[in-house]
Structures are given as structure tokens and as C-alpha cells.
PDB file of N, CA and C in Angstrom:
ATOM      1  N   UNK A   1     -50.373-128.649 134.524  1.00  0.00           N
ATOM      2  CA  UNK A   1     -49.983-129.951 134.071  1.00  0.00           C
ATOM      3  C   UNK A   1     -51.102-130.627 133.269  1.00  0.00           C
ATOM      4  N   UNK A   2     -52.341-130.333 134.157  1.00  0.00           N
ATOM      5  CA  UNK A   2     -53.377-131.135 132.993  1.00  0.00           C
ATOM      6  C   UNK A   2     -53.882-130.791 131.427  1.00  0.00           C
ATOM      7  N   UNK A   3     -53.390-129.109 131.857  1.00  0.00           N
ATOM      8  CA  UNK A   3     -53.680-128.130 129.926  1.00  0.00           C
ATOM      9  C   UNK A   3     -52.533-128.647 129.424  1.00  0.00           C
ATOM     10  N   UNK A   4     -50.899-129.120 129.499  1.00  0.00           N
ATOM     11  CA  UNK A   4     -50.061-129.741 128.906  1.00  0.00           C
ATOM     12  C   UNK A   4     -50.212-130.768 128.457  1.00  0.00           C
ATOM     13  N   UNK A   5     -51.048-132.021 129.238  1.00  0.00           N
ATOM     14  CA  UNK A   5     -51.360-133.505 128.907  1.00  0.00           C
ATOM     15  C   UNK A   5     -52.714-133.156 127.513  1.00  0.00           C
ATOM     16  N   UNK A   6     -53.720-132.476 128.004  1.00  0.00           N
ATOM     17  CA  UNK A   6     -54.887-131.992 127.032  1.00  0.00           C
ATOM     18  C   UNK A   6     -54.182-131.536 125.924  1.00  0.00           C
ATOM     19  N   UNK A   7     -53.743-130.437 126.205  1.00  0.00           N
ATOM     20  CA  UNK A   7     -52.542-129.812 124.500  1.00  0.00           C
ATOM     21  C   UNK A   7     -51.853-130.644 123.413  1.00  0.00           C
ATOM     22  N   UNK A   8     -51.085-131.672 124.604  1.00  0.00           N
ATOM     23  CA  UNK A   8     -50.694-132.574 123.555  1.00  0.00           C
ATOM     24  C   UNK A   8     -51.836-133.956 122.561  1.00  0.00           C
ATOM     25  N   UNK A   9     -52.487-134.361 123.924  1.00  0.00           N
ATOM     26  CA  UNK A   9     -53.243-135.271 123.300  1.00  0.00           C
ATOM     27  C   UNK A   9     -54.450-134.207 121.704  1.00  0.00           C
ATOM     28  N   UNK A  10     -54.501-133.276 122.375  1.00  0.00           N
ATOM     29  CA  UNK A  10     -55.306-132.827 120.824  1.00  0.00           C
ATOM     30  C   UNK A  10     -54.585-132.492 119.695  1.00  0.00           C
ATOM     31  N   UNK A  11     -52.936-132.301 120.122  1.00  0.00           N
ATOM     32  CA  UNK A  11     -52.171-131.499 118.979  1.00  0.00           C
ATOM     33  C   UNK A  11     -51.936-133.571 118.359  1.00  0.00           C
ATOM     34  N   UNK A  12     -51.574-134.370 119.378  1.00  0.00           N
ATOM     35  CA  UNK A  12     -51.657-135.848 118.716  1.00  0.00           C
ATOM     36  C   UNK A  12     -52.974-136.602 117.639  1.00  0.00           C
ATOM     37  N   UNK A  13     -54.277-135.918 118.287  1.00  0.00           N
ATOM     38  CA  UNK A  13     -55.123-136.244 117.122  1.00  0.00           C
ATOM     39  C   UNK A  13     -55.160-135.187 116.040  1.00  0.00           C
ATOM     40  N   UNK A  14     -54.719-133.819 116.146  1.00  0.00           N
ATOM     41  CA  UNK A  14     -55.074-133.355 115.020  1.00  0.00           C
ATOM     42  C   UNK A  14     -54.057-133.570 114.180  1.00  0.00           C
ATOM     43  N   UNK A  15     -52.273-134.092 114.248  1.00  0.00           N
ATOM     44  CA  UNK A  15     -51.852-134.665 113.683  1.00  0.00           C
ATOM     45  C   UNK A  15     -52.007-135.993 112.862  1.00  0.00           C
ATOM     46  N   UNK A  16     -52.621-136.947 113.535  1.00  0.00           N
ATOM     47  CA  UNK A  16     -53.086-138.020 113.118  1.00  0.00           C
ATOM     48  C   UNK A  16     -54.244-137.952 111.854  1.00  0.00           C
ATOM     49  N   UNK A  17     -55.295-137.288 112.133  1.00  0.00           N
ATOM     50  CA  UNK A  17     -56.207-136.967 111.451  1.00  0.00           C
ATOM     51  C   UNK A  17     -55.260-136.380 110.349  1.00  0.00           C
ATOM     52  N   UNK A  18     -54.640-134.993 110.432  1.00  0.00           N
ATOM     53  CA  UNK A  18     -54.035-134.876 108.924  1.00  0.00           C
ATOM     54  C   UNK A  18     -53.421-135.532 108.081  1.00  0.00           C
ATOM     55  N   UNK A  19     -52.089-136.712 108.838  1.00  0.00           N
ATOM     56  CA  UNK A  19     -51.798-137.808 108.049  1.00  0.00           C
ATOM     57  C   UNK A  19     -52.655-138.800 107.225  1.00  0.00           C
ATOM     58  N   UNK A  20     -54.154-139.150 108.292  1.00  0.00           N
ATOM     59  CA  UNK A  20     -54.940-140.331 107.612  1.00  0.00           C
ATOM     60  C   UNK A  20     -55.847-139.368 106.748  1.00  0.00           C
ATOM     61  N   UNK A  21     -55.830-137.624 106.458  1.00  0.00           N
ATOM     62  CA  UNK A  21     -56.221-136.769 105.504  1.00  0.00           C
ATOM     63  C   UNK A  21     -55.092-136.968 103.748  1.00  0.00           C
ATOM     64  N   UNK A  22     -54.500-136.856 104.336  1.00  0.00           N
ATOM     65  CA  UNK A  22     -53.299-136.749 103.687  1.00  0.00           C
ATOM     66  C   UNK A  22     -52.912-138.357 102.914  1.00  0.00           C
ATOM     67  N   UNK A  23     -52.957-139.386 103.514  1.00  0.00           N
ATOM     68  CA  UNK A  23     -53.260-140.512 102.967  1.00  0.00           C
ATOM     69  C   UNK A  23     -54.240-140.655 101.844  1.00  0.00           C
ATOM     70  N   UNK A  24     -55.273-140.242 102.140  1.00  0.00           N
ATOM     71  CA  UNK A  24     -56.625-140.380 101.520  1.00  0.00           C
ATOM     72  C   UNK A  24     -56.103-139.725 100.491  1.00  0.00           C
ATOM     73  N   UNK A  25     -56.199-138.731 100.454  1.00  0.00           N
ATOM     74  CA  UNK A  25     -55.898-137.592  99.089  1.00  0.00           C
ATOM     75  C   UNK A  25     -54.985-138.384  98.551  1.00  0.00           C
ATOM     76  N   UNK A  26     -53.877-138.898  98.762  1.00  0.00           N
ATOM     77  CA  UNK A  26     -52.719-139.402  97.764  1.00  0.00           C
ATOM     78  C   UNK A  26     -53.545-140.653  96.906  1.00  0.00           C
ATOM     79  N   UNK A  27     -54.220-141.492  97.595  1.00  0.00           N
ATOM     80  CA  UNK A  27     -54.861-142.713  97.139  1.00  0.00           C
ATOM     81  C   UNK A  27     -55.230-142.214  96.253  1.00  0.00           C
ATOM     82  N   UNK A  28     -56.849-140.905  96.099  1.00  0.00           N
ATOM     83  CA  UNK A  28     -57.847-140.493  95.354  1.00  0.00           C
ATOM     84  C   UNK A  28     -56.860-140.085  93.997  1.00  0.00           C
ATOM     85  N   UNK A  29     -55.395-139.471  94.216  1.00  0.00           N
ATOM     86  CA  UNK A  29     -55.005-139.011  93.657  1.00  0.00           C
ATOM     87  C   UNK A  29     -54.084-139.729  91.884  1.00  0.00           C
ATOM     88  N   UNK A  30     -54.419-141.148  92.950  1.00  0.00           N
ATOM     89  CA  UNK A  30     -53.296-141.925  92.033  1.00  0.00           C
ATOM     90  C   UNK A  30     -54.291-143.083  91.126  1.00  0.00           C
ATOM     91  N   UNK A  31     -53.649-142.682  90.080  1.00  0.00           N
ATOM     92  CA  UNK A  31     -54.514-143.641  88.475  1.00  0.00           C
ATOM     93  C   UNK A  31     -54.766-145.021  89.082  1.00  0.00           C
ATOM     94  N   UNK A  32     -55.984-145.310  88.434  1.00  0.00           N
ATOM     95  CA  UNK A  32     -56.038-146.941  88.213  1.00  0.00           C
ATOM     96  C   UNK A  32     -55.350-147.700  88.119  1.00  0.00           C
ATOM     97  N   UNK A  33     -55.217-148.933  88.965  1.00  0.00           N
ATOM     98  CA  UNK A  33     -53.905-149.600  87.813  1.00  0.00           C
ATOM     99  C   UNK A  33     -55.026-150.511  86.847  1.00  0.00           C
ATOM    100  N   UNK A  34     -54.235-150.635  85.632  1.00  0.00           N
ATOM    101  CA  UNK A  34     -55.190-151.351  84.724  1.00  0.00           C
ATOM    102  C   UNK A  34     -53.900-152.681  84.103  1.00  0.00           C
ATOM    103  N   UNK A  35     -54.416-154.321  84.257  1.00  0.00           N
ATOM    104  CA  UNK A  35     -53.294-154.824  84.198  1.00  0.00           C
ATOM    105  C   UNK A  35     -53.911-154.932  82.592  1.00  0.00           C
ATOM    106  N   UNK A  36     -52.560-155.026  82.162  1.00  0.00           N
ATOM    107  CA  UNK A  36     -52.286-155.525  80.345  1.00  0.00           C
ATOM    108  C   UNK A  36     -51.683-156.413  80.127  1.00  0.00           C
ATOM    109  N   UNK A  37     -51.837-156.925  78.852  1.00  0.00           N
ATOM    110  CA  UNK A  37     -50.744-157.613  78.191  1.00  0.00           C
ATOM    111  C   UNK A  37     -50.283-156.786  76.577  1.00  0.00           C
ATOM    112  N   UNK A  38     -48.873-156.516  76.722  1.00  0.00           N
ATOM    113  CA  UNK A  38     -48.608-155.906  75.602  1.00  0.00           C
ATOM    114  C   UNK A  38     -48.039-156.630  74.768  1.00  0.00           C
ATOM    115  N   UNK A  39     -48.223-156.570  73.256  1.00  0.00           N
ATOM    116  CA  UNK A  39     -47.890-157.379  72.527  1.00  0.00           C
ATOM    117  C   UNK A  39     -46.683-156.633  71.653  1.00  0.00           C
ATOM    118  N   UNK A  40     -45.383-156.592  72.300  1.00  0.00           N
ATOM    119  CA  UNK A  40     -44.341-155.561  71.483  1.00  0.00           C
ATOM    120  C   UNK A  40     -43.428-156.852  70.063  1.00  0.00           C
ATOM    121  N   UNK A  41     -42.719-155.318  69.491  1.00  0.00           N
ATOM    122  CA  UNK A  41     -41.978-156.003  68.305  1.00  0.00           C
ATOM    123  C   UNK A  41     -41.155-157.794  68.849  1.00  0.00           C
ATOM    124  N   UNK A  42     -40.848-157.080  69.680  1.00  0.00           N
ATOM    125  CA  UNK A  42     -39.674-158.434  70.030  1.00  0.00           C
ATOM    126  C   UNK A  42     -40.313-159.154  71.379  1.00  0.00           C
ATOM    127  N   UNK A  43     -41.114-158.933  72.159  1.00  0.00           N
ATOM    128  CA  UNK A  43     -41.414-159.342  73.656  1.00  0.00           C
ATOM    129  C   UNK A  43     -42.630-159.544  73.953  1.00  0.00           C
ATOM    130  N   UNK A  44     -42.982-160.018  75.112  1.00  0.00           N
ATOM    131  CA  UNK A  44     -44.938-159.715  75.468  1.00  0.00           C
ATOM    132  C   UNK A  44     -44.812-159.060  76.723  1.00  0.00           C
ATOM    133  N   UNK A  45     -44.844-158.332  76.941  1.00  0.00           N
ATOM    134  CA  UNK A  45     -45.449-157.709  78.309  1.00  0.00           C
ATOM    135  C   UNK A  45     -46.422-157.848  79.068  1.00  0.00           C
ATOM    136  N   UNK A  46     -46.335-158.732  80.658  1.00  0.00           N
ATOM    137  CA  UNK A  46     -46.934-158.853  81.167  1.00  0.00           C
ATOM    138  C   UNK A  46     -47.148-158.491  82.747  1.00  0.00           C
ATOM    139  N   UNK A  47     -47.719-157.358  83.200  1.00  0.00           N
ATOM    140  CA  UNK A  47     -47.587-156.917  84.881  1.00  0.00           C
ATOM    141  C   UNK A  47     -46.031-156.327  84.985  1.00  0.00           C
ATOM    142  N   UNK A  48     -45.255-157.233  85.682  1.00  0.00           N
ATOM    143  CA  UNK A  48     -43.812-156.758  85.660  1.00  0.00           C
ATOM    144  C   UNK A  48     -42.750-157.123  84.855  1.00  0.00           C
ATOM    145  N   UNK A  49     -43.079-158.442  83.756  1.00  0.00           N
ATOM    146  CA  UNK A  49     -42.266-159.647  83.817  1.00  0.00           C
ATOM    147  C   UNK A  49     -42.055-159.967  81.835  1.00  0.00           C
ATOM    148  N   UNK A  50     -40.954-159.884  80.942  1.00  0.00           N
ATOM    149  CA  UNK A  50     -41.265-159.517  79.453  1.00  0.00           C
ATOM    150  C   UNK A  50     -40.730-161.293  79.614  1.00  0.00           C
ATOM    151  N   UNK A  51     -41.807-161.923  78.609  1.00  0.00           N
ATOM    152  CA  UNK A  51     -42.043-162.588  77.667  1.00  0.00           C
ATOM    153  C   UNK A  51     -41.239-163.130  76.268  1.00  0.00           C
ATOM    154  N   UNK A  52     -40.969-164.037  75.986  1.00  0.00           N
ATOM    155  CA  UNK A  52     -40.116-163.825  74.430  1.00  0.00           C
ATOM    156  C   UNK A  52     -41.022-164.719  73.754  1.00  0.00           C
ATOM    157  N   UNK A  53     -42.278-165.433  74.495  1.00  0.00           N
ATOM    158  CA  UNK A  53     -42.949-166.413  73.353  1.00  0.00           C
ATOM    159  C   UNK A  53     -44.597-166.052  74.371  1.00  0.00           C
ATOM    160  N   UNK A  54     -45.678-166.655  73.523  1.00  0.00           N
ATOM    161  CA  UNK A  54     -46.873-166.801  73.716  1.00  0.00           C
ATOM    162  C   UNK A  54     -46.591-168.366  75.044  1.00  0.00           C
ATOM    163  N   UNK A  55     -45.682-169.374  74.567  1.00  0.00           N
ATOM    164  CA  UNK A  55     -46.051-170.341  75.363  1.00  0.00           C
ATOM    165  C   UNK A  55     -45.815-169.999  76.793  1.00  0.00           C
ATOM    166  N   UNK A  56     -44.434-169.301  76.387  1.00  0.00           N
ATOM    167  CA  UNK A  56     -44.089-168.756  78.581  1.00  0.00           C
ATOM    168  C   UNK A  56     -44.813-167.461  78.692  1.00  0.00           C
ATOM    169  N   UNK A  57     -45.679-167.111  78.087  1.00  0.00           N
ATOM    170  CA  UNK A  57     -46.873-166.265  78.557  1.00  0.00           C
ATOM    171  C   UNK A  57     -48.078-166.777  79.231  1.00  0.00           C
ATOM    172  N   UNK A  58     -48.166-168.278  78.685  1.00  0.00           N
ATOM    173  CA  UNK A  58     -49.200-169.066  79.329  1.00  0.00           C
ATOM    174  C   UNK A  58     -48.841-169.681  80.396  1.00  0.00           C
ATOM    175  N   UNK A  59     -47.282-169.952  80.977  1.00  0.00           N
ATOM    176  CA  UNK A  59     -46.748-170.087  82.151  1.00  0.00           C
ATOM    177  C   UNK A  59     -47.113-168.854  83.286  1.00  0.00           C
ATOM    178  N   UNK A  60     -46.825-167.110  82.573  1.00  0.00           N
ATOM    179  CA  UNK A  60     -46.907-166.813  83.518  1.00  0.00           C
ATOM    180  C   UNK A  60     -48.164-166.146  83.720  1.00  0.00           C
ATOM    181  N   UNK A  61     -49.137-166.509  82.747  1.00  0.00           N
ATOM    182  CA  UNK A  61     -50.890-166.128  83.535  1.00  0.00           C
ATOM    183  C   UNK A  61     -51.593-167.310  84.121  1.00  0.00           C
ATOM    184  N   UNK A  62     -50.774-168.520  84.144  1.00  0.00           N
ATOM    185  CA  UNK A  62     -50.991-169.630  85.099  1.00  0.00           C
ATOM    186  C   UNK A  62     -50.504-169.312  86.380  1.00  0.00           C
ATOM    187  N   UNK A  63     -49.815-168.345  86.705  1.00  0.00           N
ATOM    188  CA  UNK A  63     -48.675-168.095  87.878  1.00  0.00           C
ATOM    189  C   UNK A  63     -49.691-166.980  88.510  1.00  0.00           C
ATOM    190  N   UNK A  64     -50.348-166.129  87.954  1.00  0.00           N
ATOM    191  CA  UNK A  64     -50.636-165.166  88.818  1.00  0.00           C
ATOM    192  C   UNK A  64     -52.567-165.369  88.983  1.00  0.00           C
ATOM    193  N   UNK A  65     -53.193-164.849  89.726  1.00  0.00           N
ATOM    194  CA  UNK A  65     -54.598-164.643  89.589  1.00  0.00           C
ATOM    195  C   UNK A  65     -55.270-163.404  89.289  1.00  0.00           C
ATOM    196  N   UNK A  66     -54.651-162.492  88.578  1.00  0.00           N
ATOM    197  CA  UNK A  66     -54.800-161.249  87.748  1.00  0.00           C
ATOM    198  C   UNK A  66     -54.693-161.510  86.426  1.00  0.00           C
ATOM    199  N   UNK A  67     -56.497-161.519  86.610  1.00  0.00           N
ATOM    200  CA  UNK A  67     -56.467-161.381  84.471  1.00  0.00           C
ATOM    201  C   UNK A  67     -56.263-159.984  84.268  1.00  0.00           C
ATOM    202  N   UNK A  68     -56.015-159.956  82.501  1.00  0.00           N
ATOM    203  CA  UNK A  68     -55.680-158.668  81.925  1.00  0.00           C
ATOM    204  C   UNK A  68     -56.933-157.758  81.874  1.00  0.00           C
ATOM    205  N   UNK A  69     -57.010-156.793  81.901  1.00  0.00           N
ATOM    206  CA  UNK A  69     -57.954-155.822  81.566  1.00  0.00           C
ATOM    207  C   UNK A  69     -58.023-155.201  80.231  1.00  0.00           C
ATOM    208  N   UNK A  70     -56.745-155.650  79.811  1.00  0.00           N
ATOM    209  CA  UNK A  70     -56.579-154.782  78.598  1.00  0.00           C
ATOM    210  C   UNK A  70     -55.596-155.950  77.681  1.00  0.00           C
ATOM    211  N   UNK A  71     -55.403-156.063  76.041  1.00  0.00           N
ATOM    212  CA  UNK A  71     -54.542-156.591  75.719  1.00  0.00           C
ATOM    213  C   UNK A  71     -54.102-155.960  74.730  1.00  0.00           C
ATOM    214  N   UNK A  72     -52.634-155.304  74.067  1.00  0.00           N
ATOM    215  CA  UNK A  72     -52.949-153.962  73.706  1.00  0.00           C
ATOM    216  C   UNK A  72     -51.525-154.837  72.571  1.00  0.00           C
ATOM    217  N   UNK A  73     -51.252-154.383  70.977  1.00  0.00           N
ATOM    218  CA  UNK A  73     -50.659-154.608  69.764  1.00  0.00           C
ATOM    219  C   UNK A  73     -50.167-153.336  69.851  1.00  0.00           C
ATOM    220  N   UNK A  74     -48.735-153.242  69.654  1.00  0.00           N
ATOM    221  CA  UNK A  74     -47.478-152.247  69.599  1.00  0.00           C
ATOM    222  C   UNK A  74     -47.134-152.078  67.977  1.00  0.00           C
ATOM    223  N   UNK A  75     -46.800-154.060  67.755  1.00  0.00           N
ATOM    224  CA  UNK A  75     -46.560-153.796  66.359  1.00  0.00           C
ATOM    225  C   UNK A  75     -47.217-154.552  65.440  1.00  0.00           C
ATOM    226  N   UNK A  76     -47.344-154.369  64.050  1.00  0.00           N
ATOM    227  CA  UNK A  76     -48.726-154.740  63.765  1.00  0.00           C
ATOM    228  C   UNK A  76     -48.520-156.328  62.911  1.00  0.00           C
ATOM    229  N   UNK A  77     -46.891-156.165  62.634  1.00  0.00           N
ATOM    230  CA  UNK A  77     -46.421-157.605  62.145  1.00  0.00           C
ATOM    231  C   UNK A  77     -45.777-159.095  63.427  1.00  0.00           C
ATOM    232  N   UNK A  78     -46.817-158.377  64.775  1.00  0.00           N
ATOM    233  CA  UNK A  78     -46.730-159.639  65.264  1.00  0.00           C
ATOM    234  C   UNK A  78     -48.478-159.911  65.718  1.00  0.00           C
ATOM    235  N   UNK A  79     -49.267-159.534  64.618  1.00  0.00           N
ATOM    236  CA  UNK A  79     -50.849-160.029  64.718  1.00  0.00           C
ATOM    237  C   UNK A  79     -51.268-161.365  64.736  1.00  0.00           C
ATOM    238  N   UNK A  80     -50.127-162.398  64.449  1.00  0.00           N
ATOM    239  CA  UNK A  80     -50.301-163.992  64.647  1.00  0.00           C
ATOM    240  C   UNK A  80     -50.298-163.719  66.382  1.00  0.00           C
ATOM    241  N   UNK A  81     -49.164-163.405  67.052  1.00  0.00           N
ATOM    242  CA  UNK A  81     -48.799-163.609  68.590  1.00  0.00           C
ATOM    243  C   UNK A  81     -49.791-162.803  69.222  1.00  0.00           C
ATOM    244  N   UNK A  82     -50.386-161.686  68.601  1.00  0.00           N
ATOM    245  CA  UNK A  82     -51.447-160.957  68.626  1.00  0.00           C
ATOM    246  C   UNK A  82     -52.485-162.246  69.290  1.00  0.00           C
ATOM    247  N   UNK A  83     -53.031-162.801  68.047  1.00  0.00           N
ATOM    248  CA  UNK A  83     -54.518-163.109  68.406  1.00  0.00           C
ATOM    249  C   UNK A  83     -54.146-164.777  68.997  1.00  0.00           C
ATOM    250  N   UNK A  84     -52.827-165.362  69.357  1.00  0.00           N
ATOM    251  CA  UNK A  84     -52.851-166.565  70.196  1.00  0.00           C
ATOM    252  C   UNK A  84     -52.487-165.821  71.195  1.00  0.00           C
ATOM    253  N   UNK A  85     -52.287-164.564  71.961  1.00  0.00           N
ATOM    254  CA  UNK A  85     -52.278-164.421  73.367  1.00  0.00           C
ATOM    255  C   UNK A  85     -53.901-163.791  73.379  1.00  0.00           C
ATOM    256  N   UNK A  86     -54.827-163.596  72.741  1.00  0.00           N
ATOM    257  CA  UNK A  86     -56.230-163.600  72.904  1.00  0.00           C
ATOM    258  C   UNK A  86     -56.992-164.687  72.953  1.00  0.00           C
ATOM    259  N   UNK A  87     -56.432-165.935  71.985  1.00  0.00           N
ATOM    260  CA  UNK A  87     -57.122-167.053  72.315  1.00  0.00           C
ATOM    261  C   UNK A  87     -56.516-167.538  73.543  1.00  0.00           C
ATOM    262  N   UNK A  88     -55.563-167.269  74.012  1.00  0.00           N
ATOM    263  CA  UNK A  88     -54.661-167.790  75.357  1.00  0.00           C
ATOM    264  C   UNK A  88     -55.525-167.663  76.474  1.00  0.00           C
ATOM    265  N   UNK A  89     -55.812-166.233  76.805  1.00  0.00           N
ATOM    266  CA  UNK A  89     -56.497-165.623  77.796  1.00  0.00           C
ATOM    267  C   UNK A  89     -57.913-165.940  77.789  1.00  0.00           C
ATOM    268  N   UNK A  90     -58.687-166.405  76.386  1.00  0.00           N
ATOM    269  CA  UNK A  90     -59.819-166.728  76.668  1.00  0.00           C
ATOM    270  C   UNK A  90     -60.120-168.607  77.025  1.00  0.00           C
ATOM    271  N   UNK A  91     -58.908-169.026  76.397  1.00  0.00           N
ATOM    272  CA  UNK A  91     -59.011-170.635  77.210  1.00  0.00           C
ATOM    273  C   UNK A  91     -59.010-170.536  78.683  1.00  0.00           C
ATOM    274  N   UNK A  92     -58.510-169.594  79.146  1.00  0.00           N
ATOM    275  CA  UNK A  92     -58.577-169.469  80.982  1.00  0.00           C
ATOM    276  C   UNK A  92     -59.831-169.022  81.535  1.00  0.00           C
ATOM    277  N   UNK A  93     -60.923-168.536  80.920  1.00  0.00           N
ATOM    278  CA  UNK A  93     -61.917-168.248  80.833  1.00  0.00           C
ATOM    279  C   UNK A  93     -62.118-166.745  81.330  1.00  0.00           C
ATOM    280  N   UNK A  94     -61.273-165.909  80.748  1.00  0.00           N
ATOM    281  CA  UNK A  94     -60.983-164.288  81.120  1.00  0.00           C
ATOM    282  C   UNK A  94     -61.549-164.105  79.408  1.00  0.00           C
ATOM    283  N   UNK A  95     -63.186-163.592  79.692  1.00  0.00           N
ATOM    284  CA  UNK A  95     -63.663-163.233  78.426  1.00  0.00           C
ATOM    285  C   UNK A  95     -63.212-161.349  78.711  1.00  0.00           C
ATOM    286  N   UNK A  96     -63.957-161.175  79.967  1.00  0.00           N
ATOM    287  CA  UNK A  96     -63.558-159.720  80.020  1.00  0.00           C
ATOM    288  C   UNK A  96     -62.861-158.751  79.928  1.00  0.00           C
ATOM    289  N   UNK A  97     -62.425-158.283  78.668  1.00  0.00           N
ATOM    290  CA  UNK A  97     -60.888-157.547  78.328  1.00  0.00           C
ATOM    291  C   UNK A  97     -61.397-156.414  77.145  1.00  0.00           C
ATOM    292  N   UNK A  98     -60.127-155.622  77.018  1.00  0.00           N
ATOM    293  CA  UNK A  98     -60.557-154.694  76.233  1.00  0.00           C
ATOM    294  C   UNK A  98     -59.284-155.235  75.091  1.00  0.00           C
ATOM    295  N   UNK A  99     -59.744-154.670  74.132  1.00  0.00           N
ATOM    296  CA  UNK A  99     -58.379-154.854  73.049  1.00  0.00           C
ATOM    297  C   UNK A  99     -57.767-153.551  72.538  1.00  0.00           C
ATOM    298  N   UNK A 100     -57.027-153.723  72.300  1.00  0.00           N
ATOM    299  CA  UNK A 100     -56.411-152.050  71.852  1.00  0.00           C
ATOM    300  C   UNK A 100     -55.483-152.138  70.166  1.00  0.00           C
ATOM    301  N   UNK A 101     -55.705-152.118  69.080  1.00  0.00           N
ATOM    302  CA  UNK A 101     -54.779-151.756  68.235  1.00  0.00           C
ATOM    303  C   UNK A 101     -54.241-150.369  67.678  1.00  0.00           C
ATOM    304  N   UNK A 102     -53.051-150.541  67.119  1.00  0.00           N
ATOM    305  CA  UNK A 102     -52.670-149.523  66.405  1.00  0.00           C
ATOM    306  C   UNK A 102     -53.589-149.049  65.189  1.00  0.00           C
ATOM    307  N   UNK A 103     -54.193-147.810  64.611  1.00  0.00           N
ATOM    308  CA  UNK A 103     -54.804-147.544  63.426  1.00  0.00           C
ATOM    309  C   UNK A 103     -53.875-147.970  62.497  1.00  0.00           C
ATOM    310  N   UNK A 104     -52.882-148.007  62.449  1.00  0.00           N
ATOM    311  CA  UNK A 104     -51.994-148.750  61.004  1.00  0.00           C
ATOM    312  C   UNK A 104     -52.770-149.920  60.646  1.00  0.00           C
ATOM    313  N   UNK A 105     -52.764-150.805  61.975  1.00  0.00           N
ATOM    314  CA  UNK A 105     -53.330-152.286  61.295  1.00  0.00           C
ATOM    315  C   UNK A 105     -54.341-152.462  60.430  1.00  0.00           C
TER     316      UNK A 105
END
């Protein structure tokens, strides 16, 4: 009876241990998230949530406390909405960002 109680309790940690193994690895395994703002033909992309103007873009980076990491131009004839969602993000005082354009521009 007591090698049955012992058996299980070690077959219970060495299960455990492989799950919180197995956890780990999936984490290591999975990309950065890197938040953006995309600046598409018709929309702005932001986290989960599309945009149709710069002004309710400034609604919704008032809404969250995740600045962008990145602010990235899709198309190159919306470079006005372009550089007021860059001055947008830097009135909030989020200097730290990367920019991304298309080589067309």
C-alpha cells in the first residue's frame, strides 16, 4: 500500500513537472507581440479595433495604456493620415516607436 501511495505521488510530480515543461517551451516558442498602428488604404489599425479617421484613433490610444511599438504605412497616398497619427502618438508623449514605410514612397 505504501509503494502504491509513493508510485502515484511521483508519477503526480513527474506529470506536473512535464506540463509546467511543456508550458515553458510553448511561451519560448511564441513571437513577440509587437503593438502597431497600421496606416491602411481605407482604415487605421489599431491592437484589435479598425479606425476610419485619425480623430477616433486618438479616442482609442486615450482608451488603452499600450503605446505602439511600431507605426507602419500600407498605402502611400494616405501619407497626410500617415504623419498626423505620428504627430498623434507623439503629443501623448510615446517618442519610442519604430516607423515602417513602403519603398514605393
Amino acid at each position: 500500500m505504501i509503494r502504491s501511495v509513493l508510485f502515484s505521488v511521483v508519477l503526480s510530480a513527474v506529470l506536473i513537472y512535464t506540463v509546467l515543461r511543456m508550458h515553458s517551451v510553448y511561451e519560448d516558442g511564441l513571437a513577440s507581440r509587437v503593438t502597431s498602428i497600421d496606416v491602411h488604404a481605407d482604415r487605421i489599425s489599431y491592437r484589435t479595433t479598425q479606425y476610419p479617421s485619425v480623430s477616433r484613433l486618438r479616442i482609442g490610444l486615450l482608451a488603452t495604456n499600450d503605446p505602439p511599438e511600431k507605426i507602419v504605412l500600407h498605402d502611400c497616398s494616405r501619407m497626410a493620415e500617415f504623419e498626423a497619427v505620428i504627430d498623434l502618438v507623439r503629443e501623448q508623449g510615446h517618442t519610442d516607436f519604430e516607423v515602417d514605410l513602403p519603398d514605393s514612397c
